[in-house]
C-alpha atoms as a PDB file:
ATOM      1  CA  UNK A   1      11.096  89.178  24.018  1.00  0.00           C
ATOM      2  CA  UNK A   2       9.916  92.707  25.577  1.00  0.00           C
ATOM      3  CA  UNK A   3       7.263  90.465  27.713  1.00  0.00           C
ATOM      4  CA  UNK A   4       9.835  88.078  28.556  1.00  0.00           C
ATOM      5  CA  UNK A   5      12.093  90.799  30.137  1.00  0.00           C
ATOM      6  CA  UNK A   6       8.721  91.716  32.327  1.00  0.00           C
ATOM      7  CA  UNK A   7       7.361  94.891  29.751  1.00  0.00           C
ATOM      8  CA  UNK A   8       4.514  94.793  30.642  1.00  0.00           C
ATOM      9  CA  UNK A   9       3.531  97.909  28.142  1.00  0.00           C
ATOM     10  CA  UNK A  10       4.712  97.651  24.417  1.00  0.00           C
ATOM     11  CA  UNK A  11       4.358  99.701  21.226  1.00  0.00           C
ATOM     12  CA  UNK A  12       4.710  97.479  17.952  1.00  0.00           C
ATOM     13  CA  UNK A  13       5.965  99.250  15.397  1.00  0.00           C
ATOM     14  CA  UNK A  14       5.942  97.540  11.962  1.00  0.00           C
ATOM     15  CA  UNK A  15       6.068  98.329   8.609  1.00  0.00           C
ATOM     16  CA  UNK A  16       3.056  96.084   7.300  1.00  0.00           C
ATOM     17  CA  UNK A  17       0.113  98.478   6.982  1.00  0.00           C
ATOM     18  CA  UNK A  18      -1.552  95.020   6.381  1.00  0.00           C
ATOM     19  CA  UNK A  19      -0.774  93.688   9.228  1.00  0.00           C
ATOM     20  CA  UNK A  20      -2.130  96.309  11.379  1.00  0.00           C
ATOM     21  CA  UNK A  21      -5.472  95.962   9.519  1.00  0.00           C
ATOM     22  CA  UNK A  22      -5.706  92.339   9.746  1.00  0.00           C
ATOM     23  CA  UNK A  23      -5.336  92.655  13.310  1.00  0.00           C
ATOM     24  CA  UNK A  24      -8.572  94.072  14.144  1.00  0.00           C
ATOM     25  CA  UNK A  25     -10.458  93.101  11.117  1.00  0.00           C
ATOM     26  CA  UNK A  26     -13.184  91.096  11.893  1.00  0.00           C
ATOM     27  CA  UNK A  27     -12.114  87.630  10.426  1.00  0.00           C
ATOM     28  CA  UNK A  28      -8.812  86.404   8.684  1.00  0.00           C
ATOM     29  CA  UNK A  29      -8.598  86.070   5.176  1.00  0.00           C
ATOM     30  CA  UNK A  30      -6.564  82.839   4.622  1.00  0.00           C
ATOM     31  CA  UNK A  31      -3.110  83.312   3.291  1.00  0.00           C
ATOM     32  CA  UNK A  32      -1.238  84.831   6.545  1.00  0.00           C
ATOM     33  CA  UNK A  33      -4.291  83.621   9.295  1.00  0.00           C
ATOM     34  CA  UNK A  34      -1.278  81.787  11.199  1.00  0.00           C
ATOM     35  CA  UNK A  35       0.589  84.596  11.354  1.00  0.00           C
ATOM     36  CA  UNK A  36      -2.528  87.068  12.591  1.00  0.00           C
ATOM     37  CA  UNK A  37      -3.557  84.653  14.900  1.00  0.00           C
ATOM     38  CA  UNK A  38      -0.127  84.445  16.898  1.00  0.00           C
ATOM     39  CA  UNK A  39       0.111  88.305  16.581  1.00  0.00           C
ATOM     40  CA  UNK A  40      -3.518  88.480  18.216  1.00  0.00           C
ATOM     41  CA  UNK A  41      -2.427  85.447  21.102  1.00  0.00           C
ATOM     42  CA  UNK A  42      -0.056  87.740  21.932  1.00  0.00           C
ATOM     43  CA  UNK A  43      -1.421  90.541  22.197  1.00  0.00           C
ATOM     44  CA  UNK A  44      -4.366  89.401  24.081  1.00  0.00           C
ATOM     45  CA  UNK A  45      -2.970  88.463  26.970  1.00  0.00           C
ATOM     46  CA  UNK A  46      -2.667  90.600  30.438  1.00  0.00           C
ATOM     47  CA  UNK A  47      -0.583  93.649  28.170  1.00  0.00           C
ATOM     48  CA  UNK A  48      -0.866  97.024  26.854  1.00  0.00           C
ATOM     49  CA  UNK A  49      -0.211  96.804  23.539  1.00  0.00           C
ATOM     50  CA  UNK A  50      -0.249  99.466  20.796  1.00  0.00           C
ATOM     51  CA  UNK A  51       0.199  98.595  17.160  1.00  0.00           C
ATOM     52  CA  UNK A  52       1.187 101.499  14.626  1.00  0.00           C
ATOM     53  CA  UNK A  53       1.998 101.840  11.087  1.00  0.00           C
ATOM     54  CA  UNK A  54       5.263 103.083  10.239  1.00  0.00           C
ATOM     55  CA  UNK A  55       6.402 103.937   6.376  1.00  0.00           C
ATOM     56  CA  UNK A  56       9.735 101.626   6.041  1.00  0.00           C
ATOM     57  CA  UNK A  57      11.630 105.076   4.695  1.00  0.00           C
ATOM     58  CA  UNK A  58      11.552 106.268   8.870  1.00  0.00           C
ATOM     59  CA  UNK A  59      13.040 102.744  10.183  1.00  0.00           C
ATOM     60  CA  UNK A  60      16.412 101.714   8.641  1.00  0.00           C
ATOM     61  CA  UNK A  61      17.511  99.778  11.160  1.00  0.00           C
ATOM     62  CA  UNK A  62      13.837  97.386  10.762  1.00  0.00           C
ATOM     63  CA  UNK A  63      14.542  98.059   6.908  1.00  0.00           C
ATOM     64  CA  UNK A  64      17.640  96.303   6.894  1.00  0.00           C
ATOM     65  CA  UNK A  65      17.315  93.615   9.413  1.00  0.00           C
ATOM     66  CA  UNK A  66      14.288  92.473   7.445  1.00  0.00           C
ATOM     67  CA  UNK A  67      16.360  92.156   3.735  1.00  0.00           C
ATOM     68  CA  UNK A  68      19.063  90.596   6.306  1.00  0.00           C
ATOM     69  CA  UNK A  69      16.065  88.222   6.969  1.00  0.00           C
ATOM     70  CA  UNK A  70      15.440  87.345   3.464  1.00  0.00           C
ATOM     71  CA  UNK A  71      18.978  85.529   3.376  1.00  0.00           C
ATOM     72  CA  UNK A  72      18.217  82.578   5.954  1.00  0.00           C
ATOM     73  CA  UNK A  73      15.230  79.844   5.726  1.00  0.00           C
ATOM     74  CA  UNK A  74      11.577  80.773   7.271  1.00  0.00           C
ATOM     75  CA  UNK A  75      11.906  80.273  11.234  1.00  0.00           C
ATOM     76  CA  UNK A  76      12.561  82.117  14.476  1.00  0.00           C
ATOM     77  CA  UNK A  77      15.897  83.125  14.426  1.00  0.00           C
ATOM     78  CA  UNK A  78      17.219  85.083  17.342  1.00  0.00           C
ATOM     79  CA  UNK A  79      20.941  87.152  16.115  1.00  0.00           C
ATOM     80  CA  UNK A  80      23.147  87.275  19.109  1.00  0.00           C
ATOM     81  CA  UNK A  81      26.206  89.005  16.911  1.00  0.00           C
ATOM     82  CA  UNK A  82      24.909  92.591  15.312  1.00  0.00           C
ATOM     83  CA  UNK A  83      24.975  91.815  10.966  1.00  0.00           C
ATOM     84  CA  UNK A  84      27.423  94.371   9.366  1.00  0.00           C
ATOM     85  CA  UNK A  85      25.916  97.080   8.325  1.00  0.00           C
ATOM     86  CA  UNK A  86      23.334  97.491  10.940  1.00  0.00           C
ATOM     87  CA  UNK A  87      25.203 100.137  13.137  1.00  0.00           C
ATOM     88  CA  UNK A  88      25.140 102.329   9.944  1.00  0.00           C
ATOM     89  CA  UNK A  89      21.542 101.744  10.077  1.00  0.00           C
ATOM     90  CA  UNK A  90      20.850 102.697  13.354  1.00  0.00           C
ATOM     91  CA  UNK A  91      23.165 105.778  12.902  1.00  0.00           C
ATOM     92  CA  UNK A  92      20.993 106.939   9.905  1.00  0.00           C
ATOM     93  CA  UNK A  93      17.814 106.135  12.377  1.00  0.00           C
ATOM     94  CA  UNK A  94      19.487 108.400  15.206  1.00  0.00           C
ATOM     95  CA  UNK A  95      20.095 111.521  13.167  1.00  0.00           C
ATOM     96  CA  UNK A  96      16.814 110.980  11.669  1.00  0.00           C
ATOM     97  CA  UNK A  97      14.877 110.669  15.175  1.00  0.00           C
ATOM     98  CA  UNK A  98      13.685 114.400  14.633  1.00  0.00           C
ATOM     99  CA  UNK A  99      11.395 113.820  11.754  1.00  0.00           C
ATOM    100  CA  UNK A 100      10.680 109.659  12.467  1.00  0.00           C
ATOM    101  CA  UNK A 101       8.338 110.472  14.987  1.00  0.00           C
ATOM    102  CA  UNK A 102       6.442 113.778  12.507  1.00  0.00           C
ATOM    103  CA  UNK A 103       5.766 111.125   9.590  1.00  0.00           C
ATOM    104  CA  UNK A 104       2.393 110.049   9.041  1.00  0.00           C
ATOM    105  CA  UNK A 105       1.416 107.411  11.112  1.00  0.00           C
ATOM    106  CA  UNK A 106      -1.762 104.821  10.930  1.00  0.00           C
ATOM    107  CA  UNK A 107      -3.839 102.993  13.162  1.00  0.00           C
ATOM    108  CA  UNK A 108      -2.101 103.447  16.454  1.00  0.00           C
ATOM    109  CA  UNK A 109      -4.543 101.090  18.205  1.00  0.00           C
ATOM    110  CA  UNK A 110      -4.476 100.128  21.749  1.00  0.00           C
ATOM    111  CA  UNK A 111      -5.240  96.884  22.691  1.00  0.00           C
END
């Protein structure tokens, strides 16, 4: 959606510490290949893209929008109407902006 809007440079923050490594290993183990090789289509085209590895305990708002997730069938599905509960979220991510950015994070990789 960033690219769509005409970003033309994007950081990826996620969660999946696997992800990020499957990204740049060398082949896909089967299992989530689909899903690593849209990730990589993506990023491979005329962007600059960084990928880093942030612990869930520094991202509420991703936190809860992913168990929000869990509730619906497997698909794209784009939320035009904020869930309850995620403005609490992002408050908890706000106050918390100080110390997000000081936790440890992995494999920023530019790509």
């Amino acid at each position: 959606m960033a690219w769509e809007d005409g970003h033309r440079k994007v950081i990826v923050e996620t969660d999946s510490l696997l992800l990020v490594q499957r990204m740049f290993a060398d082949s896909i183990t089967m299992g989530c290949s689909n899903l690593i090789h849209v990730c990589r289509c993506l990023t491979n085209k005329e962007r600059d893209v960084r990928i880093a590895h942030l612990y869930r305990e520094y991202d509420h708002a991703a936190d809860f929008m992913a168990s929000e997730a869990l509730k619906f069938e497997c698909g794209l599905r784009i939320v035009f109407v904020p869930p309850a509960g995620i403005v609490e979220a992002l408050q908890q991510d706000l106050v918390g902006v100080a110390w997000a950015h000081r936790a440890p994070v992995h494999n920023i990789i530019s790509m």
